[in-house]
C-alpha atoms as a PDB file:
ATOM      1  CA  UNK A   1     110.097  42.965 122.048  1.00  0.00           C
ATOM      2  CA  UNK A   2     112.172  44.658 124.613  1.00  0.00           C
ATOM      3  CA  UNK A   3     115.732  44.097 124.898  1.00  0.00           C
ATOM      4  CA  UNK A   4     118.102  44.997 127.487  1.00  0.00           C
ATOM      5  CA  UNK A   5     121.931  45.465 127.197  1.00  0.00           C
ATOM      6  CA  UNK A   6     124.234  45.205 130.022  1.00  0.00           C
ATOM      7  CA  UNK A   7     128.134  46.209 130.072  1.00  0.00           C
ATOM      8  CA  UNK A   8     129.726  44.219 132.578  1.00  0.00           C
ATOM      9  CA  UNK A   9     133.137  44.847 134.404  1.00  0.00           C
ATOM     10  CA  UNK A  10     134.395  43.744 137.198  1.00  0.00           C
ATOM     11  CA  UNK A  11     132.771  40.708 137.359  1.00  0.00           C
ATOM     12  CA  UNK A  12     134.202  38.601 140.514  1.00  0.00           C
ATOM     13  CA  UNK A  13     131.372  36.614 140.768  1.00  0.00           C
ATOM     14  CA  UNK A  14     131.010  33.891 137.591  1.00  0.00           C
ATOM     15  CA  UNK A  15     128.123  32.229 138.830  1.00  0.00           C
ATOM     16  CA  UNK A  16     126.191  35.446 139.721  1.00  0.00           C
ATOM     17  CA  UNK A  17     127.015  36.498 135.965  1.00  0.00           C
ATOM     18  CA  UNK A  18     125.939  32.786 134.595  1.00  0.00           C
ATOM     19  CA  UNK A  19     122.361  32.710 136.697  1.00  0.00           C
ATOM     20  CA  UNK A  20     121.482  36.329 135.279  1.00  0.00           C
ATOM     21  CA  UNK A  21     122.041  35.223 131.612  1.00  0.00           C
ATOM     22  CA  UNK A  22     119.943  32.216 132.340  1.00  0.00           C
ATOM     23  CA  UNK A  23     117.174  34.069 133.794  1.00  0.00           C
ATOM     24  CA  UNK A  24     117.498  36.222 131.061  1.00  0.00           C
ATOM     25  CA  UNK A  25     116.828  33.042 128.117  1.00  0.00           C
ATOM     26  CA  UNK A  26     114.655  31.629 130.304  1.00  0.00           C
ATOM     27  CA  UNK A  27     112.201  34.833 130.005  1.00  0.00           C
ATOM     28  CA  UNK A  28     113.012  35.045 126.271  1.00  0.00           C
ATOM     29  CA  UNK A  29     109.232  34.481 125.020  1.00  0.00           C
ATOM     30  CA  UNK A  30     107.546  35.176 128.745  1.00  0.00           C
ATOM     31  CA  UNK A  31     105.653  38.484 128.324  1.00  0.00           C
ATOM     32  CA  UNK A  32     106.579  38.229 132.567  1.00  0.00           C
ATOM     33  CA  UNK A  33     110.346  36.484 132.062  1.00  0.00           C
ATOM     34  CA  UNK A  34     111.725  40.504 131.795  1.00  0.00           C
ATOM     35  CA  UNK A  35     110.373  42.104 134.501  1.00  0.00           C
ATOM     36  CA  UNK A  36     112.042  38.162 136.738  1.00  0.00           C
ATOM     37  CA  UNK A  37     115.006  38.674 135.211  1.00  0.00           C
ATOM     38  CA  UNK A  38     115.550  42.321 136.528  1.00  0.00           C
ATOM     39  CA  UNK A  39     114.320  41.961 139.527  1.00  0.00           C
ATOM     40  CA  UNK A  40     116.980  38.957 139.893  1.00  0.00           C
ATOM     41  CA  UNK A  41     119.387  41.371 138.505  1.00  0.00           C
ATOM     42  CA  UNK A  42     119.160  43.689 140.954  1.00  0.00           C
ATOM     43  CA  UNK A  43     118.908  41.510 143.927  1.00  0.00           C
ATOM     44  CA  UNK A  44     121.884  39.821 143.196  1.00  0.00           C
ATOM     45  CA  UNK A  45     125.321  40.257 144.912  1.00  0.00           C
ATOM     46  CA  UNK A  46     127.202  42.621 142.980  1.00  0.00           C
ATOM     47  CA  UNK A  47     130.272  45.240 144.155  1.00  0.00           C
ATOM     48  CA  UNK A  48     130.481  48.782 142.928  1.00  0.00           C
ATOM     49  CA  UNK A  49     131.744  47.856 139.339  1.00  0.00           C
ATOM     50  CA  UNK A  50     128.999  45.537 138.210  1.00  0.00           C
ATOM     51  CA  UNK A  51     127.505  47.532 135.931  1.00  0.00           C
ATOM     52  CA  UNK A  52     129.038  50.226 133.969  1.00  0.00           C
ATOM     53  CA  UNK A  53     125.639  50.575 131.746  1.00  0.00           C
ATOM     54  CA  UNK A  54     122.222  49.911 132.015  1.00  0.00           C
ATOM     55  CA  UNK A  55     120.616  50.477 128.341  1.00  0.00           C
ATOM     56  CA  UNK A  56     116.853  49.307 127.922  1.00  0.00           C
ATOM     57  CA  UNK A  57     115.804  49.663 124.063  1.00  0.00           C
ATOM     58  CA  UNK A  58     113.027  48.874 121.593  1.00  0.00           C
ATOM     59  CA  UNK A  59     113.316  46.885 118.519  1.00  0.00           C
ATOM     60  CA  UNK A  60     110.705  45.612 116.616  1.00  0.00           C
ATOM     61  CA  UNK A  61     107.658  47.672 117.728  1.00  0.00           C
ATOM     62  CA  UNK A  62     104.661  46.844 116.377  1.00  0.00           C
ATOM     63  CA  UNK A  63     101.567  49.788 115.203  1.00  0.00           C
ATOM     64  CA  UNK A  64      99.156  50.925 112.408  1.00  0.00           C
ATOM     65  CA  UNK A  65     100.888  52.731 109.461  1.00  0.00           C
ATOM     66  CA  UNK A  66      99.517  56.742 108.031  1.00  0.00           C
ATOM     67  CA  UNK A  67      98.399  54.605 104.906  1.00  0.00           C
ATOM     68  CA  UNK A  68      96.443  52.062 107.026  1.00  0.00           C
ATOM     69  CA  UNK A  69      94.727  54.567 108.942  1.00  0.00           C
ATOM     70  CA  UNK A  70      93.676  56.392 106.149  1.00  0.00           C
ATOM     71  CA  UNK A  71      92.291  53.083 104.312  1.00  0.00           C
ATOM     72  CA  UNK A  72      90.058  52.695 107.638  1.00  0.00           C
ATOM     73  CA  UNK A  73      88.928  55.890 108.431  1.00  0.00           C
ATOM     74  CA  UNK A  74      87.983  55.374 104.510  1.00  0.00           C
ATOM     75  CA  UNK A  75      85.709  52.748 104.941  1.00  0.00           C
ATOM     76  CA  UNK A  76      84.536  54.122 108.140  1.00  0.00           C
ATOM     77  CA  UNK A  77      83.634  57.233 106.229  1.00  0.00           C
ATOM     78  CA  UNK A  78      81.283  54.650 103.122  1.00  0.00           C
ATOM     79  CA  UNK A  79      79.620  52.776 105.971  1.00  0.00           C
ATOM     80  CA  UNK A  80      78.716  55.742 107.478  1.00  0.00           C
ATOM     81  CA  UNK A  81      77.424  57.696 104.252  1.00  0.00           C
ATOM     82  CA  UNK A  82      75.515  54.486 103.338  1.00  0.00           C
ATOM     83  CA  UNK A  83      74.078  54.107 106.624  1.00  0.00           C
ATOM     84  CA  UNK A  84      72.132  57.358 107.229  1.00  0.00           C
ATOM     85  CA  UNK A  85      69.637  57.531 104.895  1.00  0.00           C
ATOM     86  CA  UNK A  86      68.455  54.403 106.488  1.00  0.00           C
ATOM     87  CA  UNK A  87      68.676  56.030 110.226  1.00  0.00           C
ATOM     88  CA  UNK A  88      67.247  58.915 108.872  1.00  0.00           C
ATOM     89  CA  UNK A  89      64.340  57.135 107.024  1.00  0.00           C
ATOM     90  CA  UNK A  90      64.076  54.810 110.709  1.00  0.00           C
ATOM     91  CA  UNK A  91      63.939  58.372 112.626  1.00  0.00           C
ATOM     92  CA  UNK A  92      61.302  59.570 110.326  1.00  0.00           C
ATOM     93  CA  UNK A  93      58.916  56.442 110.906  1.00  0.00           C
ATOM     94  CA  UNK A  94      59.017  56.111 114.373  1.00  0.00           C
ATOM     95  CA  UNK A  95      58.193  60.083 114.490  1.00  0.00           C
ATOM     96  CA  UNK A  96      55.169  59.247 112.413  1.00  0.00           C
ATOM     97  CA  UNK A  97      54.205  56.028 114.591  1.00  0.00           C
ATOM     98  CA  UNK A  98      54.219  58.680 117.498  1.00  0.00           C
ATOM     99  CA  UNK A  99      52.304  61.171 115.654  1.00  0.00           C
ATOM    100  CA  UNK A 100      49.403  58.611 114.780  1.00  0.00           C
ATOM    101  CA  UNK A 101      49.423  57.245 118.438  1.00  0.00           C
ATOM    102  CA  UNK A 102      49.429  60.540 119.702  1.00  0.00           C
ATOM    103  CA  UNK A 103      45.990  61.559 117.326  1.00  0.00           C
ATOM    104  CA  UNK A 104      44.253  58.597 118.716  1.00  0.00           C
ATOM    105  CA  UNK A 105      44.971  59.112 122.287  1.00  0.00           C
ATOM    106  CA  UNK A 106      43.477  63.042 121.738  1.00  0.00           C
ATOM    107  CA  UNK A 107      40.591  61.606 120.104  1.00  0.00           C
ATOM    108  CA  UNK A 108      40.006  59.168 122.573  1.00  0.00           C
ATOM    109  CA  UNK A 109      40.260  61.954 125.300  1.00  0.00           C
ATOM    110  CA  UNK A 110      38.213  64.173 123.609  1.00  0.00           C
ATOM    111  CA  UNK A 111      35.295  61.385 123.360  1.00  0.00           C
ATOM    112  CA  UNK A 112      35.652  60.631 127.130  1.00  0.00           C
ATOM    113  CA  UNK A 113      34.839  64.909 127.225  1.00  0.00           C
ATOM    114  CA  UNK A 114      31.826  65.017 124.781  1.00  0.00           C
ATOM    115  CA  UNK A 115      29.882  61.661 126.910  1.00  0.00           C
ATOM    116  CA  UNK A 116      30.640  63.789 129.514  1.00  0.00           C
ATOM    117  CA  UNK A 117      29.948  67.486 128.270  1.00  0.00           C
ATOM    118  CA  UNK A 118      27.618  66.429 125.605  1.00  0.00           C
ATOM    119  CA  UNK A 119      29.647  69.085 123.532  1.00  0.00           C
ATOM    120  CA  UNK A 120      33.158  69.010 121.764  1.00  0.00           C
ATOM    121  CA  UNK A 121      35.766  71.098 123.562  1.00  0.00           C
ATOM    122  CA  UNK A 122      37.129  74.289 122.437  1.00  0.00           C
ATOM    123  CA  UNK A 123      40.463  74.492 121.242  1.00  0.00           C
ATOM    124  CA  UNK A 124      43.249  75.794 123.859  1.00  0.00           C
ATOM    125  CA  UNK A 125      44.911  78.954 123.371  1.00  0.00           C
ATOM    126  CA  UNK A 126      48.424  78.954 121.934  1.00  0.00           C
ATOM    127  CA  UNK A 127      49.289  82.412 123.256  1.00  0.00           C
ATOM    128  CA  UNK A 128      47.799  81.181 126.516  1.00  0.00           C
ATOM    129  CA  UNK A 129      50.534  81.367 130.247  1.00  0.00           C
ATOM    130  CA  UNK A 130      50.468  79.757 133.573  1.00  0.00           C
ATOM    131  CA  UNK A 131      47.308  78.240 134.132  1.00  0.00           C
ATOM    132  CA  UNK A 132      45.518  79.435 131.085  1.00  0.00           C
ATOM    133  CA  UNK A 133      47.971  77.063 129.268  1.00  0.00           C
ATOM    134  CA  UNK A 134      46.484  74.276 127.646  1.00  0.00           C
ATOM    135  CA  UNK A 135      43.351  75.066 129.070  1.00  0.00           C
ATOM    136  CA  UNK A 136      40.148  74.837 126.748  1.00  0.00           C
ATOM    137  CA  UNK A 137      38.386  78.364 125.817  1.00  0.00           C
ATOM    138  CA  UNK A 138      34.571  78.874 126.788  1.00  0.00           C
ATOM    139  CA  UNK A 139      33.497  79.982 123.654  1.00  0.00           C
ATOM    140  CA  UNK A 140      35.143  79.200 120.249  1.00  0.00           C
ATOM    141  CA  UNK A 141      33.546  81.048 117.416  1.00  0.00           C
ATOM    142  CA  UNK A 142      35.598  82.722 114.730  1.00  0.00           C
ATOM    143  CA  UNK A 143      39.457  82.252 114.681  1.00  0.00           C
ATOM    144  CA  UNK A 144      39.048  80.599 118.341  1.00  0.00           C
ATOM    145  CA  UNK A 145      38.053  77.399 116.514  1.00  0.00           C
ATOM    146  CA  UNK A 146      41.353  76.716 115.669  1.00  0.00           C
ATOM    147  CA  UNK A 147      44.120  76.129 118.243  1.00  0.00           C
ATOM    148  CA  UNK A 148      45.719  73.918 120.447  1.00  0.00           C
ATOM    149  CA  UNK A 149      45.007  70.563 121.764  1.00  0.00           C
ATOM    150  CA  UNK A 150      43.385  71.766 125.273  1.00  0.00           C
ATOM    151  CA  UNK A 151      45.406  68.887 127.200  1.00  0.00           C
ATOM    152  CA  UNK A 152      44.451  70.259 130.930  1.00  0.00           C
ATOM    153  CA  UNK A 153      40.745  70.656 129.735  1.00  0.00           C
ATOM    154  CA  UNK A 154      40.736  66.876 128.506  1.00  0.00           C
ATOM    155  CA  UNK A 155      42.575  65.400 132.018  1.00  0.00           C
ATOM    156  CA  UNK A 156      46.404  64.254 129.610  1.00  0.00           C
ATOM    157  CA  UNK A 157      49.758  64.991 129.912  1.00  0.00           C
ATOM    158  CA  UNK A 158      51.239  67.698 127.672  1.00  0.00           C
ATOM    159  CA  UNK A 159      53.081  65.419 125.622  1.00  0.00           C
ATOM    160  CA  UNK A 160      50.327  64.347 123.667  1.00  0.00           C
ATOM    161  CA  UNK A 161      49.245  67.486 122.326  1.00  0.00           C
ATOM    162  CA  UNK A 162      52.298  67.378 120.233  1.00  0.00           C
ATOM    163  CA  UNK A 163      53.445  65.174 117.421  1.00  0.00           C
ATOM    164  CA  UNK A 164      56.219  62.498 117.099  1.00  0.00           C
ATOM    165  CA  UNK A 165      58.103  65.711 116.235  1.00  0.00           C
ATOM    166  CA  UNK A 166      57.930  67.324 119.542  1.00  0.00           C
ATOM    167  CA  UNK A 167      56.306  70.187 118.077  1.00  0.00           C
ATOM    168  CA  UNK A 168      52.161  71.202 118.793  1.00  0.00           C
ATOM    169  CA  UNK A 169      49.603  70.063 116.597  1.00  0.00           C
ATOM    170  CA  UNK A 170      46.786  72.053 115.732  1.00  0.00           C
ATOM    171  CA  UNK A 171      42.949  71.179 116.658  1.00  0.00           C
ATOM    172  CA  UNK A 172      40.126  72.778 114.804  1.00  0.00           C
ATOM    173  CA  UNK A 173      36.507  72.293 115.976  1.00  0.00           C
ATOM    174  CA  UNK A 174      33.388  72.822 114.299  1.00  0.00           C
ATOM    175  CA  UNK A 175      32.012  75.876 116.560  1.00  0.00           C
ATOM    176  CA  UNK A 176      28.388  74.535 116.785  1.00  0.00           C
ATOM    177  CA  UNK A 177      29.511  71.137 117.913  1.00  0.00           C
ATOM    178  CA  UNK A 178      31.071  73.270 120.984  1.00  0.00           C
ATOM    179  CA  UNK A 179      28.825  75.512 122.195  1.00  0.00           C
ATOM    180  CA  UNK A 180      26.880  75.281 125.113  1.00  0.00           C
ATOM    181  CA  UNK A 181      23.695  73.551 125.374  1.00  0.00           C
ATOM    182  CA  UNK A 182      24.144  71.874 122.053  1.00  0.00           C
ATOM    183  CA  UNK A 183      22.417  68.718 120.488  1.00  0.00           C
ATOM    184  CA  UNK A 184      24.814  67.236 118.586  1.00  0.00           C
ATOM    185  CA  UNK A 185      23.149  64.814 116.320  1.00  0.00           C
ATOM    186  CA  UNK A 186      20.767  67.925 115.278  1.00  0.00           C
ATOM    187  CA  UNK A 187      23.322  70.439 114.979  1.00  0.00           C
ATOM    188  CA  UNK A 188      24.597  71.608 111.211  1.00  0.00           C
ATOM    189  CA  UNK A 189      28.029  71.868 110.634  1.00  0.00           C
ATOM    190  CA  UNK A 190      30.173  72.600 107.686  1.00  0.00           C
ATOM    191  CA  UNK A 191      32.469  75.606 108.958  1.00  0.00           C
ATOM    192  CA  UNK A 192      35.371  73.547 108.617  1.00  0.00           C
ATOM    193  CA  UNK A 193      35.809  72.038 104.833  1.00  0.00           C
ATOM    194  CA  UNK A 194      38.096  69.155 104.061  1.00  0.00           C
ATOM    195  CA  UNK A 195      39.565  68.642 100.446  1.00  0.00           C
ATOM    196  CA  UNK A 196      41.563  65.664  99.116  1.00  0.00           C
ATOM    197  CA  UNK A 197      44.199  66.071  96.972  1.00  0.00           C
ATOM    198  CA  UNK A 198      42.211  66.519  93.262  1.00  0.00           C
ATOM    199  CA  UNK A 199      39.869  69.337  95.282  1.00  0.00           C
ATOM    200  CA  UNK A 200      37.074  67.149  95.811  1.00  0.00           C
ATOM    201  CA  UNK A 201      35.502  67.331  99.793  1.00  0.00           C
ATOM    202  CA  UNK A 202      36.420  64.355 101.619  1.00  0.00           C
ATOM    203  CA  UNK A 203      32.723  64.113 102.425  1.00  0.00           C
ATOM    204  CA  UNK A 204      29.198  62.904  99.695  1.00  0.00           C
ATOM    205  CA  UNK A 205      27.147  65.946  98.892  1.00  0.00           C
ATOM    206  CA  UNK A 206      23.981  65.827 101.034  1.00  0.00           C
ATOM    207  CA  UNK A 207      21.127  64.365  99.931  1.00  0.00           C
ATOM    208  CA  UNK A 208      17.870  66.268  99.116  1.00  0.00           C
ATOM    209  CA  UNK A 209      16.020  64.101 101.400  1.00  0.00           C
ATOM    210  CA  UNK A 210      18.612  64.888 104.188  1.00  0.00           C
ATOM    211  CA  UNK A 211      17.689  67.889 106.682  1.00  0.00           C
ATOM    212  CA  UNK A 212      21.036  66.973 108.773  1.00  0.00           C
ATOM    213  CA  UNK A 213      23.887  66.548 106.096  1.00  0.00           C
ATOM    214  CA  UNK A 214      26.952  65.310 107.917  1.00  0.00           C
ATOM    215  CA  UNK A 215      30.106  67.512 108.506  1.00  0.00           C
ATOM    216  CA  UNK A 216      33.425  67.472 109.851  1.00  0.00           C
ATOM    217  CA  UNK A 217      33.375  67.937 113.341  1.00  0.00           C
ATOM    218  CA  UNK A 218      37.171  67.609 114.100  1.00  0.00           C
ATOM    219  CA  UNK A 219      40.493  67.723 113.158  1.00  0.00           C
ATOM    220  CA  UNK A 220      44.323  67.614 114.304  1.00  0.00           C
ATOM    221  CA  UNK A 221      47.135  68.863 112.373  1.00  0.00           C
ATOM    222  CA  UNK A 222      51.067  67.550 112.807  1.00  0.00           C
ATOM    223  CA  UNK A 223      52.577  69.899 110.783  1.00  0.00           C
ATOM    224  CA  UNK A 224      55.371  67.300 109.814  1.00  0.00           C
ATOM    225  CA  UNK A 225      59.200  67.107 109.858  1.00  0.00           C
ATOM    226  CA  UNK A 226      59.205  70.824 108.519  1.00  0.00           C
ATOM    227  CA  UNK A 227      56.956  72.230 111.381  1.00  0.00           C
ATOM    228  CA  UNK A 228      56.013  75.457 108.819  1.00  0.00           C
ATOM    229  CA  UNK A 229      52.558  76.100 110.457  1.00  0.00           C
ATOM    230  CA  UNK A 230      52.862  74.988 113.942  1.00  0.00           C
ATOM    231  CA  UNK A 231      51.862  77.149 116.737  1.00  0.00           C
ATOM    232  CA  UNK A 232      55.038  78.086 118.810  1.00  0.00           C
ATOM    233  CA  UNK A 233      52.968  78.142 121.814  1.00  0.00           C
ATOM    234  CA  UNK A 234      53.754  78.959 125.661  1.00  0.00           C
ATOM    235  CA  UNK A 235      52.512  82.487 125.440  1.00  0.00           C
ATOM    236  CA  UNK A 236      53.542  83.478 121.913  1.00  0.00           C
ATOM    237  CA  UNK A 237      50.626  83.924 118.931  1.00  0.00           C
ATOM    238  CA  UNK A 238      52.728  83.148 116.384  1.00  0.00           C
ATOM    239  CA  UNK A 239      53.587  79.980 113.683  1.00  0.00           C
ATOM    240  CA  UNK A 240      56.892  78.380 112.631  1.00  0.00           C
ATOM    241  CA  UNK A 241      57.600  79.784 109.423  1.00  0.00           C
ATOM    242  CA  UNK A 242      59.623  78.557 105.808  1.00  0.00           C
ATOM    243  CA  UNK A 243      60.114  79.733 102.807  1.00  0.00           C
ATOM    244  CA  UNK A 244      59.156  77.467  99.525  1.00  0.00           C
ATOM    245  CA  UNK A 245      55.884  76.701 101.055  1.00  0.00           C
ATOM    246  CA  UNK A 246      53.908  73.877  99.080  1.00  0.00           C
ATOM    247  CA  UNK A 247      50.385  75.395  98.706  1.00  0.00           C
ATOM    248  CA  UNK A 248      48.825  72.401  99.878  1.00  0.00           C
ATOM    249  CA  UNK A 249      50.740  73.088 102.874  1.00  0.00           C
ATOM    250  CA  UNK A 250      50.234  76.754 102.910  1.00  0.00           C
ATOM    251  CA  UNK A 251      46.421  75.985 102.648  1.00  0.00           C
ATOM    252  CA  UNK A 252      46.836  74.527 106.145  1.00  0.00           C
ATOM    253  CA  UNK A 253      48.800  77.109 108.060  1.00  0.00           C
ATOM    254  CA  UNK A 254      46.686  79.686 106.788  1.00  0.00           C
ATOM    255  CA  UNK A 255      43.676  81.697 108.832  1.00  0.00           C
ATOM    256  CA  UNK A 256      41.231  80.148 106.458  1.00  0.00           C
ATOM    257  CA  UNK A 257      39.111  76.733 107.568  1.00  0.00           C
ATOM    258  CA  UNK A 258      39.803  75.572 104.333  1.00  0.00           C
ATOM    259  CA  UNK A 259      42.536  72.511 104.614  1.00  0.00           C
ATOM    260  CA  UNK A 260      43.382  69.694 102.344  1.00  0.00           C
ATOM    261  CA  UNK A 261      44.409  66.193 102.659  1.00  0.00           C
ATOM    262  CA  UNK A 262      47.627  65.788 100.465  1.00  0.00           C
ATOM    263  CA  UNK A 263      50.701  63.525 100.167  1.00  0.00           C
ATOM    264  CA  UNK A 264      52.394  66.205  98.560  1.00  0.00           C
ATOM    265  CA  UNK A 265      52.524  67.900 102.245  1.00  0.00           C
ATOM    266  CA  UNK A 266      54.321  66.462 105.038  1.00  0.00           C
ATOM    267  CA  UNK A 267      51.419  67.450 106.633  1.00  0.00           C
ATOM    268  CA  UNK A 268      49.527  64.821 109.102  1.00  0.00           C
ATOM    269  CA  UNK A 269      45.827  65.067 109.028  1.00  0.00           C
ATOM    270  CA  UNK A 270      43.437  62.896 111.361  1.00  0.00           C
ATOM    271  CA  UNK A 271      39.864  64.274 111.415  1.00  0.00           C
ATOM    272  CA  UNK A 272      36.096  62.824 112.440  1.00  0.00           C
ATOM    273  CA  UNK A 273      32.928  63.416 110.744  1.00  0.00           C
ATOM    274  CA  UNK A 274      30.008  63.968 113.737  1.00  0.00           C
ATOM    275  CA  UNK A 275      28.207  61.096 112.561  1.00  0.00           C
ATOM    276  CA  UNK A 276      31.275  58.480 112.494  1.00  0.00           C
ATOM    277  CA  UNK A 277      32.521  60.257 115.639  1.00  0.00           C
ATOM    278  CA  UNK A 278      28.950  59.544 117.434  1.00  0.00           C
ATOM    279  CA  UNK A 279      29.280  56.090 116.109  1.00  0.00           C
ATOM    280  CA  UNK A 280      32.076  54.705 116.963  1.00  0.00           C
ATOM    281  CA  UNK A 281      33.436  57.025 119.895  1.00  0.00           C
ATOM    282  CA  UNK A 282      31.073  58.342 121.555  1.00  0.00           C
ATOM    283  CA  UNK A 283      27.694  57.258 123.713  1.00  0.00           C
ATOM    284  CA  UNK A 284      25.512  59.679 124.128  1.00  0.00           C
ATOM    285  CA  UNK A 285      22.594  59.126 126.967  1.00  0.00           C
END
């Protein structure tokens, strides 16, 4: 509460001196009484002697101690600590939501291509520039099966060739589902093979009886939180890299078309046999 202190002399008016004590209790309690009480102070009549001093102090002030900072900034500190892994956990789905949305939209895009095309697109370049970015390759034999999602090619935006991660998944093709002039429910497959985790192929053996075994005919690759194995993209040929590489992991990244399905890789794997792809996606005239 502020108090002021006055040092009167000269006082040849009583009354002037009784009205400013008055104001002065009646703004005892008045968060506004103060500031009326000086003003009437000041405006009053008064010679040259009225006021020897003019002294305005603090008593009382009122504010948070060292030791009751600390003890907040403590339990700030445990809230926060306790609270993370449970952002960071809440970060971590909604990156995977993304990254399953985003692998359905591709496939759907890439359906809407083969009705069209009557042949799966190539993958896009990753050291492609300019207008060559994101655009699908003509031929795709060899290492060219395995690339980018070709976003331009399929008619979407850029943002869904990458994962909930922001970072570009990979699409590998089977090469005689994409070349030109083929017939897809006659062609053979089985370039690209797909383990599970215990080594097995995700896919029954063929039959004896069956002259058109099914095969994988796609697949897109979110390399995870890590990103080891992504392409960088935008003109440059190479991969994000890491050290301690799982091998189930390393199995992906590598120039192989060997890949495995594993929860022991942060890896996110979405692939399509041709005859489930035919089935369900696709309507062929």
């Amino acid at each position: 509460m502020m108090r002021l202190v006055f040092s009167f002399s000269n006082f040849k008016d009583v009354t002037y001196k009784k009205n400013v004590i008055a104001s002065h209790q009646r703004g005892r309690g008045d968060p506004y009484g103060l500031e009326k009480w000086i003003a009437a102070a000041l405006a009053g009549p008064r010679n040259d002697g009225i006021f020897r001093t003019f002294i305005l102090r603090t008593k009382g002030e009122e504010g948070f101690s060292l030791l009751e900072l600390s003890i907040v900034l403590i339990i700030i500190g445990i809230l926060g600590g306790l609270s993370l892994p449970l952002l960071t956990a809440q970060i971590q789905r909604a990156a995977l939501i993304k990254t399953r949305s985003h692998q359905e939209y591709v496939l759907g895009a890439i359906a809407a291509h083969v009705e069209k095309n009557k042949r799966f697109p190539c993958p896009a370049a990753p050291q492609g520039i300019g207008n060559e970015y994101g655009v699908s390759q003509l031929h795709c034999r060899g290492q060219r099966a395995k690339g980018i999602v070709p976003f331009k090619t399929l008619g979407i935006s850029e943002v869904y060739s990458q994962d909930g991660f922001k970072r570009l998944m990979t699409y590998v093709v089977e090469p005689e589902f994409a070349k030109v002039d083929t017939t897809l429910q006659n062609e053979s497959g089985g370039y690209i093979t797909l383990l599970r985790e215990d080594g097995s192929n995700v896919l029954a053996p063929p039959l004896i009886t069956d002259h058109n075994p099914n095969s994988v005919a796609l697949l897109l690759i979110s390399h995870g939180g890590s990103g080891i194995g992504s392409f960088i993209g935008k003109g440059q040929t190479g991969k994000i890299q890491g050290d301690n590489v799982f091998p189930h992991k390393r199995e992906n990244l590598d120039d192989n078309f060997t890949f495995i399905e594993s929860s022991q890789s942060d890896d996110i794997l979405r692939w399509e046999s041709r005859d489930q792809f035919l089935k369900h996606y696709v309507k062929l005239r």
